[in-house]
C-alpha atoms as a PDB file:
ATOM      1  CA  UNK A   1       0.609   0.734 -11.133  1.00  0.00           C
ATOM      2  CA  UNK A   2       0.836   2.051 -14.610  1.00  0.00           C
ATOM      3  CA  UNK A   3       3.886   1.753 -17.254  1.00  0.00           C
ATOM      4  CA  UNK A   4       5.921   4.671 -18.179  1.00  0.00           C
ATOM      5  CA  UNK A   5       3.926   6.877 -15.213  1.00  0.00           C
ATOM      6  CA  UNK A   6       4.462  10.745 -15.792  1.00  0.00           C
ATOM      7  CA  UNK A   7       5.663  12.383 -12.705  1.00  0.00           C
ATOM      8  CA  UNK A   8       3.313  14.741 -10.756  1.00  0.00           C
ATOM      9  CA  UNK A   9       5.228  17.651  -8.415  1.00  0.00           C
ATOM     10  CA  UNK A  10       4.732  16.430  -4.680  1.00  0.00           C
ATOM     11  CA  UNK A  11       4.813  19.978  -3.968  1.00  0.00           C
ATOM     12  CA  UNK A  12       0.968  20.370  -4.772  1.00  0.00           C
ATOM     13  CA  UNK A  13       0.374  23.920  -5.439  1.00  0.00           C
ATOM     14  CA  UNK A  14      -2.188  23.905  -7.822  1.00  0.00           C
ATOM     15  CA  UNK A  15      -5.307  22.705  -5.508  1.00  0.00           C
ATOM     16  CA  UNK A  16      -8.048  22.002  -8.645  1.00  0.00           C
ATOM     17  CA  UNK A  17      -5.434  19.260  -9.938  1.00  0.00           C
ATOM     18  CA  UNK A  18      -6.375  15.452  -8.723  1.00  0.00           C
ATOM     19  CA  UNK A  19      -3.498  13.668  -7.976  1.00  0.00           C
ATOM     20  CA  UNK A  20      -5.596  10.366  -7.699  1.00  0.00           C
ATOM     21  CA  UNK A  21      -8.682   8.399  -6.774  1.00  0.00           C
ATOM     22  CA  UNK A  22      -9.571   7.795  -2.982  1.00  0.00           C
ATOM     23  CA  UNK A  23     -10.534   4.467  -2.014  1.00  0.00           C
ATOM     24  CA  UNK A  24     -12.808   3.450  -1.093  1.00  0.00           C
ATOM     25  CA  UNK A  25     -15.712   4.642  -3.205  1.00  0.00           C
ATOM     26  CA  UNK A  26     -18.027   6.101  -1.353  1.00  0.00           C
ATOM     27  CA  UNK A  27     -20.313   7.403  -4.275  1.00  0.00           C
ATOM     28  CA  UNK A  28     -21.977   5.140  -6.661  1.00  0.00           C
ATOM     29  CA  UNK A  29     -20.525   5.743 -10.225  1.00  0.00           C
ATOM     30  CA  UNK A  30     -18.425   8.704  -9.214  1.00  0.00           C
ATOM     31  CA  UNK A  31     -15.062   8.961  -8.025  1.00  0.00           C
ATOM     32  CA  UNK A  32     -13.499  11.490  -5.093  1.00  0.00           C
ATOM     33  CA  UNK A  33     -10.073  12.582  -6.160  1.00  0.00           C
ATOM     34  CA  UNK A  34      -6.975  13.104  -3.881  1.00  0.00           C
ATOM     35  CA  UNK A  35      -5.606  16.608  -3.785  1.00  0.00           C
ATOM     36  CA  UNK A  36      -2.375  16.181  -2.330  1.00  0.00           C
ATOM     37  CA  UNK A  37       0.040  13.713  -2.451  1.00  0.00           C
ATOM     38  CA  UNK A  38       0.163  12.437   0.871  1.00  0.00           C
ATOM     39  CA  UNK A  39      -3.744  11.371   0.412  1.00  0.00           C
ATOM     40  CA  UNK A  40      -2.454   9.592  -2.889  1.00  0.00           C
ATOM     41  CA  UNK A  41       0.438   7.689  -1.884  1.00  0.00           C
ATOM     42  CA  UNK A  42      -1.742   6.583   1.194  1.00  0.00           C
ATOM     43  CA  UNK A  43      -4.363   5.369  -1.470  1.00  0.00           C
ATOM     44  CA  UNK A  44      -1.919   4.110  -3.563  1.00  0.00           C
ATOM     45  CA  UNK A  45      -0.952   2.007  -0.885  1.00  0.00           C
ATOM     46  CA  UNK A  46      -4.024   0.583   0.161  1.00  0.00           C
ATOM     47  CA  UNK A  47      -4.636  -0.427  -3.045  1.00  0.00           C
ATOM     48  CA  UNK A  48      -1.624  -2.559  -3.161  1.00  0.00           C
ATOM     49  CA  UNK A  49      -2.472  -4.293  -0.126  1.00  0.00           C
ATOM     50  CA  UNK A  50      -5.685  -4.936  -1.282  1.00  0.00           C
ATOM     51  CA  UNK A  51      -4.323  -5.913  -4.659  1.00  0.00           C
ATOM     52  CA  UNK A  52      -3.579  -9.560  -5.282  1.00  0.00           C
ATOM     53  CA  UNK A  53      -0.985 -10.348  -8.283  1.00  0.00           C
ATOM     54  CA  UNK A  54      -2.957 -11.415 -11.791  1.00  0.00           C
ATOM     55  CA  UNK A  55      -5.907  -8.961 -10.822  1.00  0.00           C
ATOM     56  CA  UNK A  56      -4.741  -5.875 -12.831  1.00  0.00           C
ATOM     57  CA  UNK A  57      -4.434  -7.188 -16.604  1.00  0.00           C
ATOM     58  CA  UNK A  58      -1.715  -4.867 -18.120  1.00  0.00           C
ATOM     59  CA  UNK A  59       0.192  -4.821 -14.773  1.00  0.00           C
ATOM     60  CA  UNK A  60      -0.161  -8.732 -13.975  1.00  0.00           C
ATOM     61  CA  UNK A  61       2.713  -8.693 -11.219  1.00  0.00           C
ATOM     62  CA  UNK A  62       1.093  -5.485  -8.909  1.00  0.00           C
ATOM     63  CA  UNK A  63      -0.394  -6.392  -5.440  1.00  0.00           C
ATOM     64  CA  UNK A  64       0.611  -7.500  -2.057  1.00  0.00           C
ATOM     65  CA  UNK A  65      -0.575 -10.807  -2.983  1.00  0.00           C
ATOM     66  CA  UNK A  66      -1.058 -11.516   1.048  1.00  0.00           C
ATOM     67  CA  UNK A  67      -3.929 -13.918  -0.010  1.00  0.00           C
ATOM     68  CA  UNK A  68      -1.329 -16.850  -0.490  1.00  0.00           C
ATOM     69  CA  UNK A  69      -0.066 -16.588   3.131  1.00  0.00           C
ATOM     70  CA  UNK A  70      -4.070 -17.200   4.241  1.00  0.00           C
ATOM     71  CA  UNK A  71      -3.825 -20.734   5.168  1.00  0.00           C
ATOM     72  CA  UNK A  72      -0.345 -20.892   6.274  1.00  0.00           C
ATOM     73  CA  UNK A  73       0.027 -21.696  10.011  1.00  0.00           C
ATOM     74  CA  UNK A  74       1.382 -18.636  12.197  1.00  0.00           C
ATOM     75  CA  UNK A  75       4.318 -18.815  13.388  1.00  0.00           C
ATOM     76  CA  UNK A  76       7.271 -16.809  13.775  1.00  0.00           C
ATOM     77  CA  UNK A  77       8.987 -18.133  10.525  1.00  0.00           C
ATOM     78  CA  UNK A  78       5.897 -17.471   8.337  1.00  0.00           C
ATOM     79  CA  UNK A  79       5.417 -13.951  10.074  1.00  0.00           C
ATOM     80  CA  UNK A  80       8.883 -13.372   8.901  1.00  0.00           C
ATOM     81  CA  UNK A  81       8.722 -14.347   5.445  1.00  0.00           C
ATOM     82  CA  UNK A  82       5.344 -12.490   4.782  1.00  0.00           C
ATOM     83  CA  UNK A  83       7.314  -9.274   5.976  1.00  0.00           C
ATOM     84  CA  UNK A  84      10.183 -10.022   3.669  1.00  0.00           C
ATOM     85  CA  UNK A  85       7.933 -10.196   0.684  1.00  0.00           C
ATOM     86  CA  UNK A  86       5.637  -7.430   1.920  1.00  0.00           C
ATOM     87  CA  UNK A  87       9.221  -5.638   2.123  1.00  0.00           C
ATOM     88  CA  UNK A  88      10.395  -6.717  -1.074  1.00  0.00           C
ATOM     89  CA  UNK A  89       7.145  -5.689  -3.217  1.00  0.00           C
ATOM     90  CA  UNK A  90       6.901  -2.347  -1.536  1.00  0.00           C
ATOM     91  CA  UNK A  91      10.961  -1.039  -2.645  1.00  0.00           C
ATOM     92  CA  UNK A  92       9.882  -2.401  -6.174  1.00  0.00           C
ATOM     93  CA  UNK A  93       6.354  -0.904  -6.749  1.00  0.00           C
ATOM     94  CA  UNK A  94       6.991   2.156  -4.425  1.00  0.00           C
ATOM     95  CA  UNK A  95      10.329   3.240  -5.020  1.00  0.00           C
ATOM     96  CA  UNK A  96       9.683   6.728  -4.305  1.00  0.00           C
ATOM     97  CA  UNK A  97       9.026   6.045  -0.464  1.00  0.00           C
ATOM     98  CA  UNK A  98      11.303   4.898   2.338  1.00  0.00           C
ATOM     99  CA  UNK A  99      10.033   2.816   4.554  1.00  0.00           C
ATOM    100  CA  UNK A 100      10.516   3.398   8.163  1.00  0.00           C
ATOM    101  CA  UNK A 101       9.518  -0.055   9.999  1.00  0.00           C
ATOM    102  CA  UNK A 102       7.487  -2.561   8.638  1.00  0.00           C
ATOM    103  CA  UNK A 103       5.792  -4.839  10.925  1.00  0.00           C
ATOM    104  CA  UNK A 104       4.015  -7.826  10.997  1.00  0.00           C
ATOM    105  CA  UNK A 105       2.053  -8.781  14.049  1.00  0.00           C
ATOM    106  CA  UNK A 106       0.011 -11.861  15.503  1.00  0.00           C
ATOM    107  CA  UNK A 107      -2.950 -10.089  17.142  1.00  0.00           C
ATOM    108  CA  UNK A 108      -3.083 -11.936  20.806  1.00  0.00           C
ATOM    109  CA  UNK A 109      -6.256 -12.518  21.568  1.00  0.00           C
ATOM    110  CA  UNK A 110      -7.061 -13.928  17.996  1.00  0.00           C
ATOM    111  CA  UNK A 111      -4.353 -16.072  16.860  1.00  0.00           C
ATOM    112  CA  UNK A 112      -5.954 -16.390  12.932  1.00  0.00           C
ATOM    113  CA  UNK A 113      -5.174 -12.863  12.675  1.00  0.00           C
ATOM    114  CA  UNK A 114      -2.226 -10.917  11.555  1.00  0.00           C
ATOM    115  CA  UNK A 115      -1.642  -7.225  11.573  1.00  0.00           C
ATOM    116  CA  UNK A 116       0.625  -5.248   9.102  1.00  0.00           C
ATOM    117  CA  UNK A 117       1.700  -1.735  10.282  1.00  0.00           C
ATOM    118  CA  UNK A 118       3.731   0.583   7.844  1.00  0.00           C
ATOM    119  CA  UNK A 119       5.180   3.484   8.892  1.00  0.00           C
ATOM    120  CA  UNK A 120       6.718   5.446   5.530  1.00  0.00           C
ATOM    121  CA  UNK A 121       8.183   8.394   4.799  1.00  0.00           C
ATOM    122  CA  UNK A 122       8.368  10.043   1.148  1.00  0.00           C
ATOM    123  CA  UNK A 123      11.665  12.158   0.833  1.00  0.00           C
ATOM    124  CA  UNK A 124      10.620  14.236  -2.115  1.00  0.00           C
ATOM    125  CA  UNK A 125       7.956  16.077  -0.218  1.00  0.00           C
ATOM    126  CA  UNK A 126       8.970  15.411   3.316  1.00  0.00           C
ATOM    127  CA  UNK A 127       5.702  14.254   4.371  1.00  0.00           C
ATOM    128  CA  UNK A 128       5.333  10.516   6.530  1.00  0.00           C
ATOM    129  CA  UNK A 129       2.030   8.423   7.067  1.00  0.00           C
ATOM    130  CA  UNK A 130       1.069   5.291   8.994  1.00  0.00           C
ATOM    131  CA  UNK A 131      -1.091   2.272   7.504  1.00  0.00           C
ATOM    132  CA  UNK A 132      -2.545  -0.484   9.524  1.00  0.00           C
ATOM    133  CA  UNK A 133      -4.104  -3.890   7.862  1.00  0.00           C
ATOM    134  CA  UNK A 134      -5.577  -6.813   9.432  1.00  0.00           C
ATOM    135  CA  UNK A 135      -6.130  -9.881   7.629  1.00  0.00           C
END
């Protein structure tokens, strides 16, 4: 996430204006842009969750950071601490969305496997998504 961002209208009118860079790239060298801001905010996110804190230089804090929680045994306690800090990193990197439910999930058939669902909503354009991440 950048320092001192400049704010972009959510309203997206202008269709030749790139609101950001979709992930993942798909073209060597080159880089698709995002046109509206529902594709950006759903990139943005991604990229946080892929993210671990240290990896971006000038921004040493950004990322999920769901790495550390690898080897930690499942188990409801743990499940409910990773969704506290998932919780806790999204209000302070992503102000500008509301989350509706956060989850965090032990997938049953494979108990080394969580799932985090997100289900956001951004009030300043009115527009929701839904993000799903296994690690």
């Amino acid at each position: 996430m950048a320092f001192n961002p400049q704010y972009i209208d959510p309203t997206n009118l202008n269709p030749n204006i790139g609101l950001g860079v979709s992930i993942p790239f798909v073209n060597p060298g080159v880089f698709t842009l995002t046109y509206t801001t529902q594709e950006a905010v759903k990139n943005n996110l991604i990229n946080f969750f892929l993210t671990n804190p240290g990896e971006l230089p000038l921004n040493p804090n950004f990322g999920a950071g769901l790495r550390k929680f690898l080897f930690e045994q499942i188990a409801p306690p743990s499940i409910q601490e990773i969704q506290d800090y998932v919780q806790n990193k999204l209000d302070l990197y992503f102000p500008m969305i509301q989350i509706d439910t956060l989850n965090v999930l032990i997938n049953q058939q494979d108990n080394n496997t969580l799932t985090v669902q997100l289900k956001y909503f951004i009030p300043s354009s009115n527009l929701s998504g839904v993000l799903n991440f296994q690690f």
